[in-house]
N, C-alpha and C. Protein backbone atom coordinates (compact mmCIF):
# COMPACT_ATOMS: atom_id res chain seq x y z
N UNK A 1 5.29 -0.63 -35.34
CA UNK A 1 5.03 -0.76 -33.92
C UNK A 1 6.32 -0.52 -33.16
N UNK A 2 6.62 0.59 -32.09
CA UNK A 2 7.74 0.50 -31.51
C UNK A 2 7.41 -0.11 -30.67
N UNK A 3 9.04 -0.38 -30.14
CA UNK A 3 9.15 -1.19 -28.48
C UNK A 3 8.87 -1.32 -27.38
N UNK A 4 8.14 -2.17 -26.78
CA UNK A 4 7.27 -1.95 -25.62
C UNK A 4 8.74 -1.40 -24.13
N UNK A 5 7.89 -0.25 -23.37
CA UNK A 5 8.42 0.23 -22.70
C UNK A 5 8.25 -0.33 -21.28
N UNK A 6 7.67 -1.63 -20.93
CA UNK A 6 7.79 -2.42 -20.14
C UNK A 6 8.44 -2.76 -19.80
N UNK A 7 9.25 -3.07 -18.55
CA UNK A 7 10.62 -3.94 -18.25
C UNK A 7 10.04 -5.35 -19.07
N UNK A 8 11.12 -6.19 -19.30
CA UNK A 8 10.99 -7.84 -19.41
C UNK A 8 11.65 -8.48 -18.63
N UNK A 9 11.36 -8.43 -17.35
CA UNK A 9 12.66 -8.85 -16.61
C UNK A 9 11.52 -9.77 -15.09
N UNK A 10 12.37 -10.46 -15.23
CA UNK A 10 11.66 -11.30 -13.44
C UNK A 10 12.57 -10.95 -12.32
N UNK A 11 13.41 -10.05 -12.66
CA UNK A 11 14.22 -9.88 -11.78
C UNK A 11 13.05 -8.70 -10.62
N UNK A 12 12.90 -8.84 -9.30
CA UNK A 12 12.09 -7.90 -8.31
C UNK A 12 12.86 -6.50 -8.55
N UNK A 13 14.35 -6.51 -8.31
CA UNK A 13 14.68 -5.31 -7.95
C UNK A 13 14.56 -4.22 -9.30
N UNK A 14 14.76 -4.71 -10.34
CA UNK A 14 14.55 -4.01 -11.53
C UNK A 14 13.39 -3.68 -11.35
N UNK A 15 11.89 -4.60 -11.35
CA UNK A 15 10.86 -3.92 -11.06
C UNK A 15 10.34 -2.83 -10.45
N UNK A 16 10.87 -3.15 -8.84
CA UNK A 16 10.93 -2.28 -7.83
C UNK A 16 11.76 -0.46 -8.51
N UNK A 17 12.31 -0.91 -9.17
CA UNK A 17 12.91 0.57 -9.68
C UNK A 17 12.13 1.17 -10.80
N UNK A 18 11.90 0.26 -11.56
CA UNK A 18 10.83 0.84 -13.08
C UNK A 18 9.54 1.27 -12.20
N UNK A 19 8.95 0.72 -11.28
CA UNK A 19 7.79 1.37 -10.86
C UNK A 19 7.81 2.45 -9.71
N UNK A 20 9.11 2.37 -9.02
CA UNK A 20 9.54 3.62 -8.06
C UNK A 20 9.87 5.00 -9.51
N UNK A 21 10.17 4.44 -10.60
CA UNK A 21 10.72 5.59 -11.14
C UNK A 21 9.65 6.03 -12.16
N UNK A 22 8.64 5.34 -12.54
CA UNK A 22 7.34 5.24 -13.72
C UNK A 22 6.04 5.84 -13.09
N UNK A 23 5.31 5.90 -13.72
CA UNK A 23 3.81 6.46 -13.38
C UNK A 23 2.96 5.52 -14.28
N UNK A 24 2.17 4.52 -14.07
CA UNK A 24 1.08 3.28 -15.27
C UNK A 24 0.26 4.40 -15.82
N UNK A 25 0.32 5.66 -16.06
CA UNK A 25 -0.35 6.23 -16.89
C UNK A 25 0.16 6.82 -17.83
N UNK A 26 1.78 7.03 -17.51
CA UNK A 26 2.42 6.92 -18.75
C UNK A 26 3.08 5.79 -19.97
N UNK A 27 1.97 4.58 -19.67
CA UNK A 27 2.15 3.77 -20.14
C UNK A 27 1.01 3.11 -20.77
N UNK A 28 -0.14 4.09 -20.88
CA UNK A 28 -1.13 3.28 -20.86
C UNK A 28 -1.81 2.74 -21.93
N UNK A 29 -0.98 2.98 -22.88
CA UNK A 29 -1.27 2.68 -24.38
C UNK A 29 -0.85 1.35 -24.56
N UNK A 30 0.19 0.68 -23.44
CA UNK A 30 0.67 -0.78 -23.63
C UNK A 30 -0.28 -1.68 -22.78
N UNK A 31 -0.95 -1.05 -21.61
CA UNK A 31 -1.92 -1.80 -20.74
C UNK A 31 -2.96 -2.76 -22.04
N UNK A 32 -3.46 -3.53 -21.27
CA UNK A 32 -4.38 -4.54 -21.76
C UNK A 32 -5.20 -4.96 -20.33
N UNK A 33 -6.35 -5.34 -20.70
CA UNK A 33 -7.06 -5.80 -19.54
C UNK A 33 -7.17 -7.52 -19.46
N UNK A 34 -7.20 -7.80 -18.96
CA UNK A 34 -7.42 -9.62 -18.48
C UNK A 34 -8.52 -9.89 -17.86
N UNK A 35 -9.24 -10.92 -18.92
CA UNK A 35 -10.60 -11.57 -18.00
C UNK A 35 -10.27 -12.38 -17.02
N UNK A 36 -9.31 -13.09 -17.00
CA UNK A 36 -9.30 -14.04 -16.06
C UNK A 36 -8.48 -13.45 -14.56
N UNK A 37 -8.76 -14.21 -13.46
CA UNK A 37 -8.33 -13.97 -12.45
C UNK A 37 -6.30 -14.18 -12.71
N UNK A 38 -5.54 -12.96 -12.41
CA UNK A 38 -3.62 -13.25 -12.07
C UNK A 38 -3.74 -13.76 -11.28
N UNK A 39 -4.32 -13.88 -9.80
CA UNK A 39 -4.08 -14.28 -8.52
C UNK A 39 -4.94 -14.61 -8.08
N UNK A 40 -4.80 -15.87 -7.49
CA UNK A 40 -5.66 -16.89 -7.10
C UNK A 40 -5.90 -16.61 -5.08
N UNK A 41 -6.74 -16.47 -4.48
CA UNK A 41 -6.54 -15.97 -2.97
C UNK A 41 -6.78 -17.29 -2.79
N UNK A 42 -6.55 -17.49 -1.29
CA UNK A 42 -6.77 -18.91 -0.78
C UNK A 42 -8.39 -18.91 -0.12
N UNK A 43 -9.33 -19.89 -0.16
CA UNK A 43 -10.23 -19.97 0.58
C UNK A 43 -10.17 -19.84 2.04
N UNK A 44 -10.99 -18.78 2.50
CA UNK A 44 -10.97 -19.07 3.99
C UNK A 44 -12.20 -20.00 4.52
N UNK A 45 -11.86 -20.49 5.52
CA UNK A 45 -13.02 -21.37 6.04
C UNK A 45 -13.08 -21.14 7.91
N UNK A 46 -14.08 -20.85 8.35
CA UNK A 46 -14.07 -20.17 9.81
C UNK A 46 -14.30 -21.30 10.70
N UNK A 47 -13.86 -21.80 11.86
CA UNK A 47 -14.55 -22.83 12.69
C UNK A 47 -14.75 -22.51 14.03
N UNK A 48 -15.61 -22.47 14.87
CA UNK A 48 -15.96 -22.20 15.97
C UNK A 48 -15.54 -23.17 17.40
N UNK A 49 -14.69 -22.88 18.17
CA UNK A 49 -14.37 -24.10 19.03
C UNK A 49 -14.53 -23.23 20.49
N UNK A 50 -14.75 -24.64 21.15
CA UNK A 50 -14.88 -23.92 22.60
C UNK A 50 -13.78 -23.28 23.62
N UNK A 51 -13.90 -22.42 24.15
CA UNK A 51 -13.37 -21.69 24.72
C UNK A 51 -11.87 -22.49 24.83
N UNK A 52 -12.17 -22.94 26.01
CA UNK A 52 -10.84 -24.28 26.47
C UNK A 52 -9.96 -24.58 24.95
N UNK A 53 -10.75 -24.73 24.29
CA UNK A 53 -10.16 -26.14 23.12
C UNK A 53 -8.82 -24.58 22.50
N UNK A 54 -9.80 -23.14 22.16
CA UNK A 54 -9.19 -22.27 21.63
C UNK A 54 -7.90 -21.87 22.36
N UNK A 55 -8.29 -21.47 23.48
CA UNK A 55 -6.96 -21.56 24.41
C UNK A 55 -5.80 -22.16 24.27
N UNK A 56 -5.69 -23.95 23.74
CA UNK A 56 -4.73 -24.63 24.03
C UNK A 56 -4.72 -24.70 22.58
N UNK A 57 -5.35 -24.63 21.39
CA UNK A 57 -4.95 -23.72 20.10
C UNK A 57 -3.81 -22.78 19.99
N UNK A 58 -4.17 -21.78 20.85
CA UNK A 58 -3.84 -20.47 20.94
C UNK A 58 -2.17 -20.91 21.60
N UNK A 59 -1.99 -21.68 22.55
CA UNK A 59 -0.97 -22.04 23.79
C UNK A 59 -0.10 -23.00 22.82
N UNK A 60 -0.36 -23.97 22.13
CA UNK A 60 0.06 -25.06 20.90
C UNK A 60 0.86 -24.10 19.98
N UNK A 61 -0.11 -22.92 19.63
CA UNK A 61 1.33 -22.20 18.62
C UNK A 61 2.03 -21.80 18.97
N UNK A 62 1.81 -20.70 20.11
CA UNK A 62 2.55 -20.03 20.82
C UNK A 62 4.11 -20.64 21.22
N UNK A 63 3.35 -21.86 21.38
CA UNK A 63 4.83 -22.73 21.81
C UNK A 63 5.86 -22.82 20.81
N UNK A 64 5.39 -22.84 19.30
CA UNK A 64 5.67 -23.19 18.49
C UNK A 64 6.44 -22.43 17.44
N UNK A 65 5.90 -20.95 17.86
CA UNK A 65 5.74 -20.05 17.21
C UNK A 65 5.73 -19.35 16.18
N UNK A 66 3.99 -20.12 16.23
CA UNK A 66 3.21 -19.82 14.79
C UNK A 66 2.02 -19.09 15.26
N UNK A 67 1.58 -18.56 14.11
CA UNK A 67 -0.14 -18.03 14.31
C UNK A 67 -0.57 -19.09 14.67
N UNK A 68 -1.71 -18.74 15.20
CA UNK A 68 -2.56 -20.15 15.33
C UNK A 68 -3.50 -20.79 14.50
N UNK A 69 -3.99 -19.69 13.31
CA UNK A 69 -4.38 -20.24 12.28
C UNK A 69 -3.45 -21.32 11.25
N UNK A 70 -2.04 -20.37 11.36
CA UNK A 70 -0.99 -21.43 10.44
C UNK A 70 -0.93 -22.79 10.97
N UNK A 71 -1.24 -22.88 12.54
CA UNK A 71 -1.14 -24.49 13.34
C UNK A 71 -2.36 -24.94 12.71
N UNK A 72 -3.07 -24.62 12.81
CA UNK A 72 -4.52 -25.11 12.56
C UNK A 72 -4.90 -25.85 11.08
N UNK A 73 -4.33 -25.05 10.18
CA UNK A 73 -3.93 -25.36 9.09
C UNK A 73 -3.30 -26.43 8.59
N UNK A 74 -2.06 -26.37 9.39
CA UNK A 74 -0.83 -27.58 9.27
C UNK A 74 -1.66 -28.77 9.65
N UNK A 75 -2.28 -28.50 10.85
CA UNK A 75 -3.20 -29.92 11.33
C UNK A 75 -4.30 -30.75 10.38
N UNK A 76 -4.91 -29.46 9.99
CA UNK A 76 -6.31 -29.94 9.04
C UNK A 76 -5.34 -30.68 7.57
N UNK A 77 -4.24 -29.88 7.30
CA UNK A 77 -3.27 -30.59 5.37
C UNK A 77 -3.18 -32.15 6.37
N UNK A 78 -2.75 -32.38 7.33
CA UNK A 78 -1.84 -33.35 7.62
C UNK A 78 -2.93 -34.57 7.88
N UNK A 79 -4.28 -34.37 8.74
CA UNK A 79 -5.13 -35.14 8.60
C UNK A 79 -5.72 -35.36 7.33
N UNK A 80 -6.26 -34.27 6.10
CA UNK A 80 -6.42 -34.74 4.89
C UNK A 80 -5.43 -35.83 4.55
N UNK A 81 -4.07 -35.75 4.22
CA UNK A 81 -3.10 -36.39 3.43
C UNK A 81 -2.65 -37.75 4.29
N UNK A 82 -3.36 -38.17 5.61
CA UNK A 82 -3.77 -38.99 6.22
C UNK A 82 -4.54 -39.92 5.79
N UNK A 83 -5.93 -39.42 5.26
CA UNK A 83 -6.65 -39.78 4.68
C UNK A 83 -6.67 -41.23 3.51
């Protein structure tokens, strides 16, 4: 068995160069497939608020300056861990 032609490295910038300089089809004899999920996405969850309420949502990050989903967010972890 020769040596896999994969970087082994966690370093980004090495990556960033093996795949600026590589093609995954010249490699494809080392590929393997994976059942399981690499990356986990975060759940989204949608909520509907009234006009006004969104506004001062919207005015709360702004101040802050965050998205207003990231405020929204911060609010909902902080009341859970309230809990």
């Amino acid at each position: 068995m020769s040596a896999s032609r994969l970087p082994q490295t966690d370093s980004i910038q090495e990556l960033v160069h093996f795949w600026d300089t590589h093609d995954v089809t010249e490699l494809d004899d080392e590929l393997e497939e994976v059942g399981d999920r690499v990356f986990e996405r975060d759940t989204q969850i949608t909520i509907h608020l009234e006009s006004d309420d969104a506004d001062a949502v919207r005015a709360a990050a702004a101040s802050r300056g965050v998205r207003d989903s990231e405020l929204l967010r911060e609010w909902v972890i902080e009341k859970l861990h309230a809990a």
